[in-house]
C-alpha atoms as a PDB file:
ATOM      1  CA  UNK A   1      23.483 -32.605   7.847  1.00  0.00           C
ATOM      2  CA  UNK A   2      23.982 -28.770   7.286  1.00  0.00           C
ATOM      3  CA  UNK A   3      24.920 -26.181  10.086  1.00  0.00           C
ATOM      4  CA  UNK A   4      21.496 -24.949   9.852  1.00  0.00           C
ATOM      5  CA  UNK A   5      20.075 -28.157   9.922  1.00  0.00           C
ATOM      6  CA  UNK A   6      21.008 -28.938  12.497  1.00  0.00           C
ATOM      7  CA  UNK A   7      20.782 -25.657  14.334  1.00  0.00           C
ATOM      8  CA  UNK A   8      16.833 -25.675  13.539  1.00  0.00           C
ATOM      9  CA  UNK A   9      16.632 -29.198  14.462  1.00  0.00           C
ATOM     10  CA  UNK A  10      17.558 -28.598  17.569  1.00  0.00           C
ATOM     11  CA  UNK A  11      15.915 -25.624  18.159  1.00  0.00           C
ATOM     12  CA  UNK A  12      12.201 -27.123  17.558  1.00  0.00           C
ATOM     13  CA  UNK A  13      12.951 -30.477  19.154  1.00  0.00           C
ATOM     14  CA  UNK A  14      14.810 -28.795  22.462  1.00  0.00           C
ATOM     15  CA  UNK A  15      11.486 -26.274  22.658  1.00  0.00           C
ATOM     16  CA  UNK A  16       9.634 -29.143  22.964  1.00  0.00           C
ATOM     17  CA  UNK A  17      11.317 -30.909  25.223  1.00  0.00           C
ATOM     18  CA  UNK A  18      12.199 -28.729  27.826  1.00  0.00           C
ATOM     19  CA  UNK A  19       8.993 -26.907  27.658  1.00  0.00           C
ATOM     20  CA  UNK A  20      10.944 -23.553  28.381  1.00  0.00           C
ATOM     21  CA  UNK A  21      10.210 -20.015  26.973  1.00  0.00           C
ATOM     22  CA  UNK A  22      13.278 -18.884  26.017  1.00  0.00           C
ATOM     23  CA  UNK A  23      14.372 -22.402  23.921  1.00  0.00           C
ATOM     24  CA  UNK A  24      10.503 -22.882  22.126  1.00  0.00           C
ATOM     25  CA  UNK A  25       8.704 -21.291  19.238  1.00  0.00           C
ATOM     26  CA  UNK A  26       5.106 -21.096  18.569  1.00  0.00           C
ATOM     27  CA  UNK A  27       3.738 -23.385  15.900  1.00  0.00           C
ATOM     28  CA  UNK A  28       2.770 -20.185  13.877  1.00  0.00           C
ATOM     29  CA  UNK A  29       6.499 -18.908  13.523  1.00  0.00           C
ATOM     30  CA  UNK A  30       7.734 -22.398  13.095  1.00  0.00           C
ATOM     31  CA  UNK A  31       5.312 -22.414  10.263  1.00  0.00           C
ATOM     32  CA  UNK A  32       6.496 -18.569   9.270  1.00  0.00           C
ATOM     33  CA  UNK A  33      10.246 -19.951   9.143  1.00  0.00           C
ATOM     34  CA  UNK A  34       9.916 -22.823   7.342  1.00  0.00           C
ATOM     35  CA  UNK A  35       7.911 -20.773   4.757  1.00  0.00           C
ATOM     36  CA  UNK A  36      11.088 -18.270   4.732  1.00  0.00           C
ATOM     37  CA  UNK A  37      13.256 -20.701   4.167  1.00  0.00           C
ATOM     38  CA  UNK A  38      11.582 -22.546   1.483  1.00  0.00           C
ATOM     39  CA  UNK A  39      11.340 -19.015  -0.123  1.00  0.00           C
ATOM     40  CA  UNK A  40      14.508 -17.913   0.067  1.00  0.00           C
ATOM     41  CA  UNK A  41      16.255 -21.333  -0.184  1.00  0.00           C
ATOM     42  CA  UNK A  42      18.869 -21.124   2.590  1.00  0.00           C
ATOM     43  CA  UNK A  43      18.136 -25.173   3.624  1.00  0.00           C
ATOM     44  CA  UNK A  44      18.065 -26.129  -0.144  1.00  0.00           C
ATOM     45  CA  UNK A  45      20.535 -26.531  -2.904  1.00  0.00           C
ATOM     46  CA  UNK A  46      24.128 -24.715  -2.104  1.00  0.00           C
ATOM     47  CA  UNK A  47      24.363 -23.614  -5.955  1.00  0.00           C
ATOM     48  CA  UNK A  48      21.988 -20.610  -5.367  1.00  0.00           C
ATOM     49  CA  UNK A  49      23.221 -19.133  -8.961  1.00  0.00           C
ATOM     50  CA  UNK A  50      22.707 -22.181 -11.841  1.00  0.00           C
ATOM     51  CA  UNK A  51      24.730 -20.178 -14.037  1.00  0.00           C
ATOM     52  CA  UNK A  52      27.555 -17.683 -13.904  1.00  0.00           C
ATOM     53  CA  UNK A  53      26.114 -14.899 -15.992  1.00  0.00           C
ATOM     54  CA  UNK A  54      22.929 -15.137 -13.058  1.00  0.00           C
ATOM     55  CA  UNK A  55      25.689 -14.529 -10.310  1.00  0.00           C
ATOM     56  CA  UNK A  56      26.863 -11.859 -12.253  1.00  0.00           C
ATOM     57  CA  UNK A  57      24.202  -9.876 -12.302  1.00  0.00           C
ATOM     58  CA  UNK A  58      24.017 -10.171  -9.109  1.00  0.00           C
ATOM     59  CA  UNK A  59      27.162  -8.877  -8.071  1.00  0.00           C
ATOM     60  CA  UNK A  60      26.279  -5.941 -10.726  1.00  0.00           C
ATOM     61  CA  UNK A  61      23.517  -5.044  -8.965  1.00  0.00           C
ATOM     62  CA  UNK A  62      24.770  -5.156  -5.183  1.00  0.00           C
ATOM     63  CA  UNK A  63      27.909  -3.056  -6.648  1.00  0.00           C
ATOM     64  CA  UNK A  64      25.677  -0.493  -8.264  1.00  0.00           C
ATOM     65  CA  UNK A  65      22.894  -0.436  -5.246  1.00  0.00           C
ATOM     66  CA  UNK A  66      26.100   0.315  -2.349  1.00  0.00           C
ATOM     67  CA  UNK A  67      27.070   3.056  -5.342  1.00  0.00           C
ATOM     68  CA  UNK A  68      23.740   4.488  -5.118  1.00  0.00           C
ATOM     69  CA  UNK A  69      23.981   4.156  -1.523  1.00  0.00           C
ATOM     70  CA  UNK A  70      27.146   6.210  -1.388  1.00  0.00           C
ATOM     71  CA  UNK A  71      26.046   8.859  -3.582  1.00  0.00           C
ATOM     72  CA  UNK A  72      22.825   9.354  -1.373  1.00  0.00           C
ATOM     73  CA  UNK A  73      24.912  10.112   1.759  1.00  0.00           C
ATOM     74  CA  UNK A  74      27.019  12.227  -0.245  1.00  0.00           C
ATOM     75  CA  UNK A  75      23.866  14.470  -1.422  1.00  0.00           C
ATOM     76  CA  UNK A  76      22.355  14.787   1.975  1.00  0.00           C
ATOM     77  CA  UNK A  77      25.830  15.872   3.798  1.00  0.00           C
ATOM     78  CA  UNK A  78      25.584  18.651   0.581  1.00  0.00           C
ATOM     79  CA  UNK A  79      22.072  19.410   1.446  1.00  0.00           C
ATOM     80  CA  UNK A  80      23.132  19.647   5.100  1.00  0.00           C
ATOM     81  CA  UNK A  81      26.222  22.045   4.218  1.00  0.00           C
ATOM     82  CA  UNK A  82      24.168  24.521   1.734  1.00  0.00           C
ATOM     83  CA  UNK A  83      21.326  24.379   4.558  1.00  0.00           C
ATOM     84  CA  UNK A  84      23.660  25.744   7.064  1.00  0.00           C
ATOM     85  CA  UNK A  85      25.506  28.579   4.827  1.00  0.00           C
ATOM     86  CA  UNK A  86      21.346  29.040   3.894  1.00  0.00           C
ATOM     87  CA  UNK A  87      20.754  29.891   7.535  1.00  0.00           C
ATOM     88  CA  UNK A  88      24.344  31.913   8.313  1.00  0.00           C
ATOM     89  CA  UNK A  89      23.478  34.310   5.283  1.00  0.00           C
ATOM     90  CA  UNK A  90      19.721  34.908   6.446  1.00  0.00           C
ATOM     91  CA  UNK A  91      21.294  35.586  10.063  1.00  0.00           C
ATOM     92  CA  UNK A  92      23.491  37.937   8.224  1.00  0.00           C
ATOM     93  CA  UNK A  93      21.088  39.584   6.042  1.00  0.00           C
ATOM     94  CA  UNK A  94      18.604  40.536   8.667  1.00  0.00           C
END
């Protein structure tokens, strides 16, 4: 049995047993979670990427989204540089 396996396991059977608030989950997120997981597939098959052109792509795409990322912070500490020199030369002018 996996990690988490076991981890939810024992997290749904200890909730019920000890009838405690901080160990149990209502039978609407249980039913949330299990949906998650079946969507995403984290209890399912370990070989998330069938083929090696799939996982590829996928590392393409996280590498270009943290590029994006980067670039983003970059333009708004720009904005944030021309704002000020904006606002010193109106102070200046008037």
């Amino acid at each position: 049995m996996s990690k988490e396996q076991w981890a939810w396991n024992n997290i749904t059977r200890r909730g019920a047993e000890s009838r405690t608030k901080s160990y149990g989950t209502s039978p609407s997120y249980r039913a949330w979670l299990n949906n998650q997981i079946k969507l995403i597939g984290l209890l399912g098959s370990h070989d998330q990427y069938p083929n090696q052109e799939a996982r590829a792509f996928e590392v393409q795409e996280t590498l270009k989204i943290g590029e994006l990322e980067d670039t983003i912070e970059q333009m708004r500490m720009e904005q944030g540089v021309l704002k000020r020199k904006l606002e010193v030369a109106l102070d200046d002018a008037c």
